[in-house]
Protein backbone atom coordinates (compact mmCIF):
# COMPACT_ATOMS: atom_id res chain seq x y z
CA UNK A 1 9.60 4.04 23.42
CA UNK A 2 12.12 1.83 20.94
CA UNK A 3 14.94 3.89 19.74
CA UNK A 4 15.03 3.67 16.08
CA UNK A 5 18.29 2.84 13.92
CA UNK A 6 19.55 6.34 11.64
CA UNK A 7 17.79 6.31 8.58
CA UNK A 8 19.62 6.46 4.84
CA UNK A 9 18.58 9.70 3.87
CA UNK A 10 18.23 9.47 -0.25
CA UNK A 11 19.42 13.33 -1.22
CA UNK A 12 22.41 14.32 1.09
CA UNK A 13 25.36 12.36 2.11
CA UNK A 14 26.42 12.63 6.06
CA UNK A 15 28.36 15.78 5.13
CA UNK A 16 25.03 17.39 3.85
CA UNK A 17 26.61 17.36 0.58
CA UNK A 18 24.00 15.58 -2.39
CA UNK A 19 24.30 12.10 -3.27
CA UNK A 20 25.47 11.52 -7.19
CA UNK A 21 21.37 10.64 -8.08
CA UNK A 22 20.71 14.57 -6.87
CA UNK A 23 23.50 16.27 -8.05
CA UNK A 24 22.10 18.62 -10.56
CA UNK A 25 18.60 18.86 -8.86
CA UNK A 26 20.45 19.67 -5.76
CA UNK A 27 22.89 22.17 -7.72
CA UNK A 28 19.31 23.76 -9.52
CA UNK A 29 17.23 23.61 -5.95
CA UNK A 30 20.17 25.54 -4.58
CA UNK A 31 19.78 28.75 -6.83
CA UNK A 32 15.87 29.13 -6.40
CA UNK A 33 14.59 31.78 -4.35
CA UNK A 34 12.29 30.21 -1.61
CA UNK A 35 9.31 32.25 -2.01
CA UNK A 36 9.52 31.67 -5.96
CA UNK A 37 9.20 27.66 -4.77
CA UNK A 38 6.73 28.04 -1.97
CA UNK A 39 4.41 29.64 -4.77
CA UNK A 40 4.96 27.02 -7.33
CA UNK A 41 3.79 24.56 -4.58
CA UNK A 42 0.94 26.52 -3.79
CA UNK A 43 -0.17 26.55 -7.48
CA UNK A 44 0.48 22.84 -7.68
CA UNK A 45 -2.23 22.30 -5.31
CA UNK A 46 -4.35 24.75 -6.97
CA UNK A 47 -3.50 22.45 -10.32
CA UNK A 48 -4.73 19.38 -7.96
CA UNK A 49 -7.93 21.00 -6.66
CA UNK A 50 -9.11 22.24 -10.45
CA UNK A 51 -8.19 18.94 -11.64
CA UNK A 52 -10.16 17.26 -9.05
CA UNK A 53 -7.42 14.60 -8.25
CA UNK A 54 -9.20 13.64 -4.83
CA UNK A 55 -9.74 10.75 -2.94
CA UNK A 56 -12.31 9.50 0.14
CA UNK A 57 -11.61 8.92 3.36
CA UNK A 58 -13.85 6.30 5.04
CA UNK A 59 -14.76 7.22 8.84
CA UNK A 60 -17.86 6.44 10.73
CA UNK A 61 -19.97 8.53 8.94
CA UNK A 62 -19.59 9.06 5.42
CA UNK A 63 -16.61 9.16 2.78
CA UNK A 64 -14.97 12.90 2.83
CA UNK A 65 -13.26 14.05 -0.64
CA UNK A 66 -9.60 15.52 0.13
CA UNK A 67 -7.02 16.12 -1.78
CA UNK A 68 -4.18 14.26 -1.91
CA UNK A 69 -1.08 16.59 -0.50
CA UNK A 70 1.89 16.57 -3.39
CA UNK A 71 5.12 17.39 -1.92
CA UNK A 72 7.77 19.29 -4.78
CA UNK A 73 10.99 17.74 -4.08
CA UNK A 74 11.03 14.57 -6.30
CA UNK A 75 12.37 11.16 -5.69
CA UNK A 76 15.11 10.80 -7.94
CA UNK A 77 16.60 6.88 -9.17
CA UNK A 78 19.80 6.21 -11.17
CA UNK A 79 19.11 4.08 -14.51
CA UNK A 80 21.74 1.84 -12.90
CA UNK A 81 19.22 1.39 -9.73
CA UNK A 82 16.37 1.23 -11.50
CA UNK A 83 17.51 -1.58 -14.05
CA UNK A 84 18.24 -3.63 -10.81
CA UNK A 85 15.33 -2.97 -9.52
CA UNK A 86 13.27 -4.23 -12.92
CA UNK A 87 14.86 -7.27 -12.35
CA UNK A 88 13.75 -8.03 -9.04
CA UNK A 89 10.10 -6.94 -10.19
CA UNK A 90 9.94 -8.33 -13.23
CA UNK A 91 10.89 -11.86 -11.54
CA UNK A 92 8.66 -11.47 -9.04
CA UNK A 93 6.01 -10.58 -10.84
CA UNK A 94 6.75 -13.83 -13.24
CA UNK A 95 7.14 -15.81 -10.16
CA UNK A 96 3.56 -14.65 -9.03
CA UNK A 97 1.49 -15.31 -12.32
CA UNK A 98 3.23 -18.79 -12.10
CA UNK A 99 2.29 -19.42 -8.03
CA UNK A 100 -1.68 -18.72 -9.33
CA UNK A 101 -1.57 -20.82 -12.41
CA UNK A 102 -0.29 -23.47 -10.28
CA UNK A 103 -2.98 -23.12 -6.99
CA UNK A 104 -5.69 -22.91 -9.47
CA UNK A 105 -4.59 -26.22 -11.26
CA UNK A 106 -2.23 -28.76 -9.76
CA UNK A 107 -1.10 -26.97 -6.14
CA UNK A 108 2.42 -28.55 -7.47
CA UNK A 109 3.92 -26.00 -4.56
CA UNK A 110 1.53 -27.97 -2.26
CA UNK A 111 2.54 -31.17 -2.88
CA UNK A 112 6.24 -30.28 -2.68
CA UNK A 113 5.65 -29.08 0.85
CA UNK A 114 6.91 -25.60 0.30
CA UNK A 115 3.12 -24.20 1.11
CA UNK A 116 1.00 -25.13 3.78
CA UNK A 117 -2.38 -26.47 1.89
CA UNK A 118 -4.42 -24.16 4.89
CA UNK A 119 -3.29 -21.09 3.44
CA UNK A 120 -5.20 -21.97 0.49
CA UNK A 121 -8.31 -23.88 1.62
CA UNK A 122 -9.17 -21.71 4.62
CA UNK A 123 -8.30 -18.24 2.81
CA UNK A 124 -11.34 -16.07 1.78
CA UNK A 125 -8.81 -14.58 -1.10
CA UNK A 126 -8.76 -17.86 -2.75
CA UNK A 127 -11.44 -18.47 -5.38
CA UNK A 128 -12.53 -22.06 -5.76
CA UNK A 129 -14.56 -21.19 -9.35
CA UNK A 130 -11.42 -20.40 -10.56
CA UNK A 131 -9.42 -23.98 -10.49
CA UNK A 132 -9.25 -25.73 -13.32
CA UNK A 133 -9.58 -22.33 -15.62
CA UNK A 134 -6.65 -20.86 -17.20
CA UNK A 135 -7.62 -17.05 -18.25
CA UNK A 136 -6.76 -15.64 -21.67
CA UNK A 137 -3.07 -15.52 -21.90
CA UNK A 138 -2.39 -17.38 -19.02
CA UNK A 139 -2.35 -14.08 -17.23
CA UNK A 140 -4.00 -13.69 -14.19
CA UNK A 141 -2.01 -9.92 -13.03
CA UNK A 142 -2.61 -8.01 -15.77
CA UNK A 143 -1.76 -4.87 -13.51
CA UNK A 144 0.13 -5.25 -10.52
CA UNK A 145 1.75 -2.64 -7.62
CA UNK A 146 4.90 -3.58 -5.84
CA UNK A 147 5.47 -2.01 -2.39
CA UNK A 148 9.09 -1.18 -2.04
CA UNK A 149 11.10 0.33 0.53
CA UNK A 150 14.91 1.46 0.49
CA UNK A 151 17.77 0.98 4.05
CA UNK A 152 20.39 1.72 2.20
CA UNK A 153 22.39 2.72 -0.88
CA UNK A 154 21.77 -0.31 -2.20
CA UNK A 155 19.17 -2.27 -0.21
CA UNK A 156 15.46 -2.54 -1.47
CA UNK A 157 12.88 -4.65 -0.03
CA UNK A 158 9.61 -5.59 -0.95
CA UNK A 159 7.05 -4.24 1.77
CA UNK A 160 3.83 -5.70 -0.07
CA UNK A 161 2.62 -7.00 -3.26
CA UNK A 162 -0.68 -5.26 -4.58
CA UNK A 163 -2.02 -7.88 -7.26
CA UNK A 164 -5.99 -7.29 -7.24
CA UNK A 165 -6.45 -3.81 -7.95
CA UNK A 166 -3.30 -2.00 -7.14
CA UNK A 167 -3.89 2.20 -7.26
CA UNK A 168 -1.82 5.17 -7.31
CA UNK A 169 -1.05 5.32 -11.26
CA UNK A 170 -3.04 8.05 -11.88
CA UNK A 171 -1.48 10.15 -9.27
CA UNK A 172 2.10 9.25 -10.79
CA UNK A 173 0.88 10.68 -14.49
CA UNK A 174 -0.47 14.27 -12.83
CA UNK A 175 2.44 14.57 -10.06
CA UNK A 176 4.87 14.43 -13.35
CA UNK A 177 2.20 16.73 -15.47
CA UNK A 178 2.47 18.91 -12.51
CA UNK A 179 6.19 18.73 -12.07
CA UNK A 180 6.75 19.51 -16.03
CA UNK A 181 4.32 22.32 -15.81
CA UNK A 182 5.73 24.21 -12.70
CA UNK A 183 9.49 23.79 -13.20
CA UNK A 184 9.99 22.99 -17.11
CA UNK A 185 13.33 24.31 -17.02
CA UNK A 186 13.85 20.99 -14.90
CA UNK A 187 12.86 18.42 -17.44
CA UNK A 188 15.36 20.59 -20.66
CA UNK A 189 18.56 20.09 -17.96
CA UNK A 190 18.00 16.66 -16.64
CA UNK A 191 17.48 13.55 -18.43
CA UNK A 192 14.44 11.96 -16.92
CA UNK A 193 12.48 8.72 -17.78
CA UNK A 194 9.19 9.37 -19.77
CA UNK A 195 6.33 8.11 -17.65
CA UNK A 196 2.99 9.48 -20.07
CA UNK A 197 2.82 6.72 -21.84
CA UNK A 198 1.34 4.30 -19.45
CA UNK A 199 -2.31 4.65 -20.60
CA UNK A 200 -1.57 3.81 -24.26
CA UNK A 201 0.36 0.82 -23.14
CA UNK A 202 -1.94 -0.20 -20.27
CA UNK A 203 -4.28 -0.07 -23.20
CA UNK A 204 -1.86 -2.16 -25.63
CA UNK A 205 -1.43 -4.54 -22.74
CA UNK A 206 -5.11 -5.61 -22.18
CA UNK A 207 -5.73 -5.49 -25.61
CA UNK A 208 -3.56 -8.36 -25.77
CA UNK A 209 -5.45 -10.59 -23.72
CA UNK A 210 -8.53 -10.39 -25.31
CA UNK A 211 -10.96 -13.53 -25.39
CA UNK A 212 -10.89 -16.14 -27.80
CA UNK A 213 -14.68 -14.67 -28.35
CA UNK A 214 -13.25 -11.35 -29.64
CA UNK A 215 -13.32 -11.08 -33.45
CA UNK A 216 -11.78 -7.39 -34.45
CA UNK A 217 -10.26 -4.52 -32.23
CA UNK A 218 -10.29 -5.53 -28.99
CA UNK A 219 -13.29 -2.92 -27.14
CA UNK A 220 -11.63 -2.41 -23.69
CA UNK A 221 -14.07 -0.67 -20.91
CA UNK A 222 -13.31 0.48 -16.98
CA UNK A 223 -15.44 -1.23 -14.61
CA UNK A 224 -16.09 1.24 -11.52
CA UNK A 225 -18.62 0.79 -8.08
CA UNK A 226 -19.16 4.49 -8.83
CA UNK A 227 -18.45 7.82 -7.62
CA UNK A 228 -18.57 6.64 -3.95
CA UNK A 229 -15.47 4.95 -4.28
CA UNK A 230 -12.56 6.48 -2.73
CA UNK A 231 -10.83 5.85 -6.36
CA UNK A 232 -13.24 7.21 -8.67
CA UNK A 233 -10.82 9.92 -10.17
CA UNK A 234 -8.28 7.21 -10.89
CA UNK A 235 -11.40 5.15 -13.16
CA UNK A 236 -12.48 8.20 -14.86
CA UNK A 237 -8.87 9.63 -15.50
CA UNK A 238 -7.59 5.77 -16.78
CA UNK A 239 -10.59 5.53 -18.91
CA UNK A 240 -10.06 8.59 -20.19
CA UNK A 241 -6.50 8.71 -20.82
CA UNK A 242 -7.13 4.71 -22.79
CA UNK A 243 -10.16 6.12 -24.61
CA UNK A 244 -12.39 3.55 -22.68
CA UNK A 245 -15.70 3.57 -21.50
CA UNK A 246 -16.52 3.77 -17.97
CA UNK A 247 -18.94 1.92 -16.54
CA UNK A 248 -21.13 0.73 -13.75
CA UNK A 249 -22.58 -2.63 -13.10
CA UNK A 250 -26.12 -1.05 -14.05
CA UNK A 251 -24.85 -0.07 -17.34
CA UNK A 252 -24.08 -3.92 -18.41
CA UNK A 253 -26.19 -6.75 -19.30
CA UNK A 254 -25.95 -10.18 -20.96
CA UNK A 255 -26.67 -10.04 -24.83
CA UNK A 256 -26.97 -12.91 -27.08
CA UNK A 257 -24.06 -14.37 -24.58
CA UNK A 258 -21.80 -11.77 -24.53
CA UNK A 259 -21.18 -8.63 -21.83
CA UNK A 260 -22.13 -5.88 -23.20
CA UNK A 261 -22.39 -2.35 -22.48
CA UNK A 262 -25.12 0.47 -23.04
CA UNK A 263 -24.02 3.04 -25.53
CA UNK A 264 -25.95 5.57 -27.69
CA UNK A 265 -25.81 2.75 -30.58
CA UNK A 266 -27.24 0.30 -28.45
CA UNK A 267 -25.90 -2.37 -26.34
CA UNK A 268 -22.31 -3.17 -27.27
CA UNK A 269 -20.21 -6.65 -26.35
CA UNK A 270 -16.96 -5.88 -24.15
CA UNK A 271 -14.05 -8.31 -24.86
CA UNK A 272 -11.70 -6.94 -22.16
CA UNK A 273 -12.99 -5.67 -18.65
CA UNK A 274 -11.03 -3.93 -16.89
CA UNK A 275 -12.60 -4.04 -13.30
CA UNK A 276 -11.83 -1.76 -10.54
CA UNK A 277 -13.89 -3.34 -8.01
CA UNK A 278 -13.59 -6.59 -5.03
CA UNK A 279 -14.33 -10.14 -6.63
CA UNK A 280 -17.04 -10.24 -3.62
CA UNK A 281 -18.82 -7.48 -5.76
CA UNK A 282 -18.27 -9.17 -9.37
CA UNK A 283 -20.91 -11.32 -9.63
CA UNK A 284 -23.43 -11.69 -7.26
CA UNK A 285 -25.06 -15.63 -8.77
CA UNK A 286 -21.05 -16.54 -7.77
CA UNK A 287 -20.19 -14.20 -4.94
CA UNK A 288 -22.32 -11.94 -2.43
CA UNK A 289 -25.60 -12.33 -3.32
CA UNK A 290 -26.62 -8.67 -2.23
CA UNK A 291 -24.17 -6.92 -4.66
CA UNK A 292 -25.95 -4.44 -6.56
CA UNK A 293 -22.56 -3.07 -7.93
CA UNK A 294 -21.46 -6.18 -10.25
CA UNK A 295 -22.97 -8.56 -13.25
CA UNK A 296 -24.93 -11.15 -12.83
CA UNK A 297 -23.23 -13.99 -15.40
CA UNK A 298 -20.33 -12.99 -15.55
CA UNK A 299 -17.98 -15.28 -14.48
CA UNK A 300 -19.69 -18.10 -16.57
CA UNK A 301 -19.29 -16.20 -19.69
CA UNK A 302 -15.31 -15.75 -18.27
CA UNK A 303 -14.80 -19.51 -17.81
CA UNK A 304 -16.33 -19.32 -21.62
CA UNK A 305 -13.91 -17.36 -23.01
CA UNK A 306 -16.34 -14.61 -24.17
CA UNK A 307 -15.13 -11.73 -21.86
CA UNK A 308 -11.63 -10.90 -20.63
CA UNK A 309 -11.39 -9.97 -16.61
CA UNK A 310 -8.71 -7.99 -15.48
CA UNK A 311 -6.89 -8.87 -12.85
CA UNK A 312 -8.31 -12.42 -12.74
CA UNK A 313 -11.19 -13.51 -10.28
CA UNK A 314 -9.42 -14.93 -7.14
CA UNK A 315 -5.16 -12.96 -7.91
CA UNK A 316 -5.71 -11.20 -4.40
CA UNK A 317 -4.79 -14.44 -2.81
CA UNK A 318 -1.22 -13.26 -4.04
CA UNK A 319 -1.01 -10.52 -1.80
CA UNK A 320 -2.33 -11.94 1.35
CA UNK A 321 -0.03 -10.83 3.95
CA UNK A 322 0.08 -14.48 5.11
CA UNK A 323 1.33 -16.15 1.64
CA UNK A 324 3.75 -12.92 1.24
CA UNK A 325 6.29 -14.37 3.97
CA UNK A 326 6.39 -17.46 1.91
CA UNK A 327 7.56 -15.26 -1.00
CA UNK A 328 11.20 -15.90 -1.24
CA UNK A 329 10.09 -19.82 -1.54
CA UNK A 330 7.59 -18.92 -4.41
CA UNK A 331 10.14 -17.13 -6.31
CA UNK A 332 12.61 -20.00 -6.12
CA UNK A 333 10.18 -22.61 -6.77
CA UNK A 334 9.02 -20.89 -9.76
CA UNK A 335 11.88 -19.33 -11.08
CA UNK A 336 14.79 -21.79 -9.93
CA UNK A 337 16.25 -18.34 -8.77
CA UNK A 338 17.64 -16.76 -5.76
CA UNK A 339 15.00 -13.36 -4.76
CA UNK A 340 16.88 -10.45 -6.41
CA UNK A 341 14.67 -8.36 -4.22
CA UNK A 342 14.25 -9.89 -0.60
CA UNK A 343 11.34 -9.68 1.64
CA UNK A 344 11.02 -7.96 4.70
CA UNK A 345 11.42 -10.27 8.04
CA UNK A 346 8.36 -11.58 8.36
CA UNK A 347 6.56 -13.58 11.67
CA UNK A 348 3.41 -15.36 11.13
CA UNK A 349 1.52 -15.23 14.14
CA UNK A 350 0.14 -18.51 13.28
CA UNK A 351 3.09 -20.07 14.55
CA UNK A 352 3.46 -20.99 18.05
CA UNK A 353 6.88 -19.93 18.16
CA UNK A 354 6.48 -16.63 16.24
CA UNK A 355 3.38 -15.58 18.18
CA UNK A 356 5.58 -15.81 21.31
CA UNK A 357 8.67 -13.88 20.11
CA UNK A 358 6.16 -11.35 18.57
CA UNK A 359 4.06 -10.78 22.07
CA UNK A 360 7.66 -10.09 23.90
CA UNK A 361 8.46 -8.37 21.43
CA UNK A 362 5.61 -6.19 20.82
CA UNK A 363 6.86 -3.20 21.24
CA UNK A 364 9.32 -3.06 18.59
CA UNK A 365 7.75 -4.63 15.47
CA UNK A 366 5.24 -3.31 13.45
CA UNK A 367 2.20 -5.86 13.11
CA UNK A 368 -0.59 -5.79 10.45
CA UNK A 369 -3.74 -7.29 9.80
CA UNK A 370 -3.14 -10.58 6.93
CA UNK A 371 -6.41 -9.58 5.42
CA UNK A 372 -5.29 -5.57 5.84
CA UNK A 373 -4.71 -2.18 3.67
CA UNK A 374 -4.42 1.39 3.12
CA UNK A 375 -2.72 1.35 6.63
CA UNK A 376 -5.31 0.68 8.81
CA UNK A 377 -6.11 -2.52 11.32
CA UNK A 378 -2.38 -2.41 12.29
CA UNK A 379 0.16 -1.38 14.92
CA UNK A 380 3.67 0.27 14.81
CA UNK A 381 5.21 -0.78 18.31
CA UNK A 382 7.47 2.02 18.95
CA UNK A 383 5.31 4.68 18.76
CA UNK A 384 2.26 2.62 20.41
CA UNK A 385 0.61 3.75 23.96
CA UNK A 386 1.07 1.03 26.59
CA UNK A 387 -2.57 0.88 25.92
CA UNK A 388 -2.60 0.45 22.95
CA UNK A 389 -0.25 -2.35 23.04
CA UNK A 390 -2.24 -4.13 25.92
CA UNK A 391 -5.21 -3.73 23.36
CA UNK A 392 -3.25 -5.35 20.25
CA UNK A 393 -1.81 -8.24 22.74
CA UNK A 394 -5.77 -8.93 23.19
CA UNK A 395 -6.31 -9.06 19.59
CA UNK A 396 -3.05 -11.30 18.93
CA UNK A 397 -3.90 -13.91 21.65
CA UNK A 398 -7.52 -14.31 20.35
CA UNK A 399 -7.05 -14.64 16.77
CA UNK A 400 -3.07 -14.93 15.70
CA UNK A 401 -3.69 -16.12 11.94
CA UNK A 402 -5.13 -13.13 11.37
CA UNK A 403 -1.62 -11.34 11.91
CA UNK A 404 1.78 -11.26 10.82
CA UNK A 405 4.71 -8.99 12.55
CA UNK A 406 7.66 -7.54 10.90
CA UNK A 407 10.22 -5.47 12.45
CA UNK A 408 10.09 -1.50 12.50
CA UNK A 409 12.32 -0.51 9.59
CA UNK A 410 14.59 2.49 9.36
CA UNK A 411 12.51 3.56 5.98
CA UNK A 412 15.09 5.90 3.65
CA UNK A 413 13.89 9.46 3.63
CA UNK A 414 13.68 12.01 1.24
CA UNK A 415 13.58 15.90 2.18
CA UNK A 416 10.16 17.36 1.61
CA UNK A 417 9.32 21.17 1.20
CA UNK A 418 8.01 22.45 4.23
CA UNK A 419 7.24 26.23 5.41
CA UNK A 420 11.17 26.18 6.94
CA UNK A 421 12.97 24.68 4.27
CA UNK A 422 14.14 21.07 3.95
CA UNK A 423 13.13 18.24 6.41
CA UNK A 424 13.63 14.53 5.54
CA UNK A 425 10.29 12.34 5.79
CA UNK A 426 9.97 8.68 5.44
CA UNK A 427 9.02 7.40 1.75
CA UNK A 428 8.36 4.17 0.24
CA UNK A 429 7.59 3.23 -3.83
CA UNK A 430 5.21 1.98 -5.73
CA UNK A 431 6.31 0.82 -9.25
CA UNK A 432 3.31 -0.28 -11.93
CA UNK A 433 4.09 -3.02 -13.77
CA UNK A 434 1.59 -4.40 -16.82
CA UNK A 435 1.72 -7.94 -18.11
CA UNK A 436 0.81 -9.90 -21.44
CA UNK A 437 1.28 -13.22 -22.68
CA UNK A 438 4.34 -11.55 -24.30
CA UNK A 439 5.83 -8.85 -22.51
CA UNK A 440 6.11 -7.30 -19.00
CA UNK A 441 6.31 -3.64 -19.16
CA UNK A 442 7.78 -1.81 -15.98
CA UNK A 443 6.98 2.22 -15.81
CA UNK A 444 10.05 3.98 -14.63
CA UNK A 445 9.60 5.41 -10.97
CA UNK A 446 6.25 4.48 -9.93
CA UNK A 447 4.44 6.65 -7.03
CA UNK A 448 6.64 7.71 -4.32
CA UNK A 449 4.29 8.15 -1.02
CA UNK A 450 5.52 10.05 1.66
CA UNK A 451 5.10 10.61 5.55
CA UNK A 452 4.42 13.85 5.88
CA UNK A 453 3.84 13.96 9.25
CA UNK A 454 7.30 13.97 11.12
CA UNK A 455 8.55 10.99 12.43
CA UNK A 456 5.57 8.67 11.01
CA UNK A 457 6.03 5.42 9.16
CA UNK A 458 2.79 5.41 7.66
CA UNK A 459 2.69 7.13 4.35
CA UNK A 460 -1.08 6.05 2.92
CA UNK A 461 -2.74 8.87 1.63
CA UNK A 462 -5.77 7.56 4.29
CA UNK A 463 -3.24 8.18 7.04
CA UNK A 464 -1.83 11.12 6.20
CA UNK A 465 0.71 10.62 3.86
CA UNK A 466 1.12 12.70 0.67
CA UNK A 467 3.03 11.82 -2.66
CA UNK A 468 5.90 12.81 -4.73
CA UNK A 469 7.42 12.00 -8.48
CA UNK A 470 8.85 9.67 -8.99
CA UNK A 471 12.37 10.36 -11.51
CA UNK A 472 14.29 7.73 -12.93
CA UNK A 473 17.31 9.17 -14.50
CA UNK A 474 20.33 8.79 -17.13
CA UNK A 475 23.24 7.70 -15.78
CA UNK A 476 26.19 10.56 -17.32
């Protein structure tokens, strides 16, 4: 197997002493008795199973509820980090409402020659209904996840870009309710970033991009497939928490040319949607035909301007693994900036040249599906069986568009709590960022996932992986 290059560990210098971001967690962890803390995380899971915060994991049969494992020892950020980090996001996030304003209009990145036209054409992500439409706002992300990973003190990349229907929030609001419940003393000593208030300005945020149909308040309602879906708790809790309605595609019909939804008072138009399902599912007179989980109509009473869809019909295009290694290019071409937050080194298998390097290579890179997520469909070289490999080198051979290959990263770690103390696991972040015609709002921290198992890369909660909170905190 690949030997992997030391990893940055994010709490403890080389001398074991704490970095300046954990000083006074590190000082406070270091006068707690340990069976005091291994009962606190024992009643944090018993606060996760009461609460229900579950999610389903797909196999061959049927979807099984678990819960998702929450690991004490936060993730802790400097204000001075963090602000750099907002930067990056908030640019890129700009850079990638103004890459589907332009495909869906005049494919000026197209013409320039900075974007293959194939990418678009021949991608299944890319809805042709949409061009020509500008959505309310001109927003197209109204929510989006960015996938970041640290190699350093100062070196973030972005893994992915989740700008469809990016999860996880709901498990960074009860990891901090959970946090601020077990260890309050915690939250008096160190100054740490508010993150409760994302519901009431995810709320604020659609609000603002209601239709031009929408005559008063703005009624905002949670679109869900229904219990089945491995997300469920995150639509019920973010309905909730926005004082939304929840509902299914069975609950909605067309009224006098408006969506509306069934309540006790009778059938009530919905100006904002906010709709946690695929676009293939949406509308089934536009997209799959068999969908029994969408609204029939809707999308013509979109391009009307009677109903607000959030995240626009046709955004996942932005996070196809393919059109993310052309990301640095999209940022400039949009911006007229330099990337403040680079991409990883990316191969498209596409590529003669790449495909070759990649297949000699195989080994040590890590290679994913383009169409991919929640971990599965791809390949981590180093820790691959030569049979597996042969397997993958199959798979590349036959169909290399549908792959690109990025090197194994030496992922920062941050201790976790297990039964013998301390031991550093591999993390990434996921910060949640909401946008408006007016404002981009950036919650501080995000969801930190976590490897639990040791020495894995993979830290989806599908593959194992478990979460932490997520701190960002005053600088002194």
């Amino acid at each position: 197997m690949a030997t992997r290059p030391p990893c940055f560990d994010e709490m403890l210098n080389e001398d074991g002493t704490p970095r300046a971001a954990y000083a006074a967690y590190h000082k406070w962890f270091s006068e707690q008795d340990s069976t005091h803390l291994k009962q606190k995380a024992r009643d944090a899971e018993e606060f996760f199973r009461r609460t229900g915060i579950t999610f389903a994991v797909y196999g061959d049969d049927e979807a099984e509820e678990r819960l998702i494992p929450f690991d004490i020892i936060p993730r802790i950020v400097t204000a001075r980090q963090w602000t750099k980090l907002s930067r990056g996001i908030e640019q890129r996030v700009r850079a990638i409402n103004a890459f589907l304003q332009d495909i869906y209009h005049r494919q000026e990145i197209v013409r320039a020659g900075r974007l293959p036209v194939d990418l678009l054409v021949k991608n299944d992500a890319f809805v042709a209904q949409m061009i020509g439409f500008t959505p309310p706002g001109g927003v197209y992300t109204h929510i989006v996840g960015i996938d970041l990973v640290r190699t350093g003190p100062d070196e973030f990349l972005v893994l992915e870009d989740n700008a469809r229907t990016p999860s996880g929030v709901s498990y960074m609001l009860e990891n901090r309710e959970t946090m601020m419940n077990m260890f309050p003393e915690l939250f008096s000593t160190i100054r740490v970033r508010n993150v409760s208030d994302y519901p009431k300005n995810l709320r604020a945020s659609l609000s603002r991009v209601a239709p031009p149909a929408c005559t008063g308040d703005p009624v905002v309602a949670v679109l869900t497939p229904g219990i089945h879906n491995s997300a469920y708790f995150e639509h019920a809790f973010l309905a909730d928490q926005m004082g939304a309605e929840l509902v299914e595609g069975h609950d909605i019909r067309i009224v006098n040319g408006r969506v509306a939804m069934r309540t006790t008072r009778g059938y009530q138009p919905i100006d904002v949607l906010y709709r946690r399902l695929d676009d293939d599912y949406l509308d089934p007179l536009i997209f799959k035909p068999e969908s029994v989980l969408g609204i029939p109509g809707i999308f013509d009473l979109y391009r009307a301007g009677k109903i607000t869809i959030a995240n626009a019909p046709g955004t996942g295009i932005a996070d196809d693994k393919a059109i993310y290694s052309y990301m640095p290019d999209i940022v400039e071409f949009y911006t007229g900036e330099k990337p403040i937050l680079k991409n990883v080194d990316t191969w498209r298998c596409s590529e003669p040249d790449s495909l070759a390097y990649v297949l000699d290579h195989l080994s040590e890179l890590v290679v994913k599906e383009v169409h991919g997520s929640g971990g599965y469909g791809m390949l981590i070289g180093p820790a691959a069986s030569k049979k597996e490999l042969a397997a993958f080198t199959a798979k590349l051979k036959a169909k290399p568009a549908n792959y690109i290959a990025q090197p194994t990263l030496a992922l920062s770690t941050i201790p976790i709590f297990a039964n013998s103390g301390l031991a550093p696991r591999h993390v990434d972040l996921r910060p949640f960022v909401l946008v408006s015609p007016d404002k981009i709002d950036i919650t501080p921290g995000g969801l930190t996932r976590v490897a639990l198992r040791k020495g894995s890369l993979v830290v989806n909660s599908s593959q194992g992986g478990g979460t932490k909170d997520s701190w960002v905190i005053e600088d002194d």
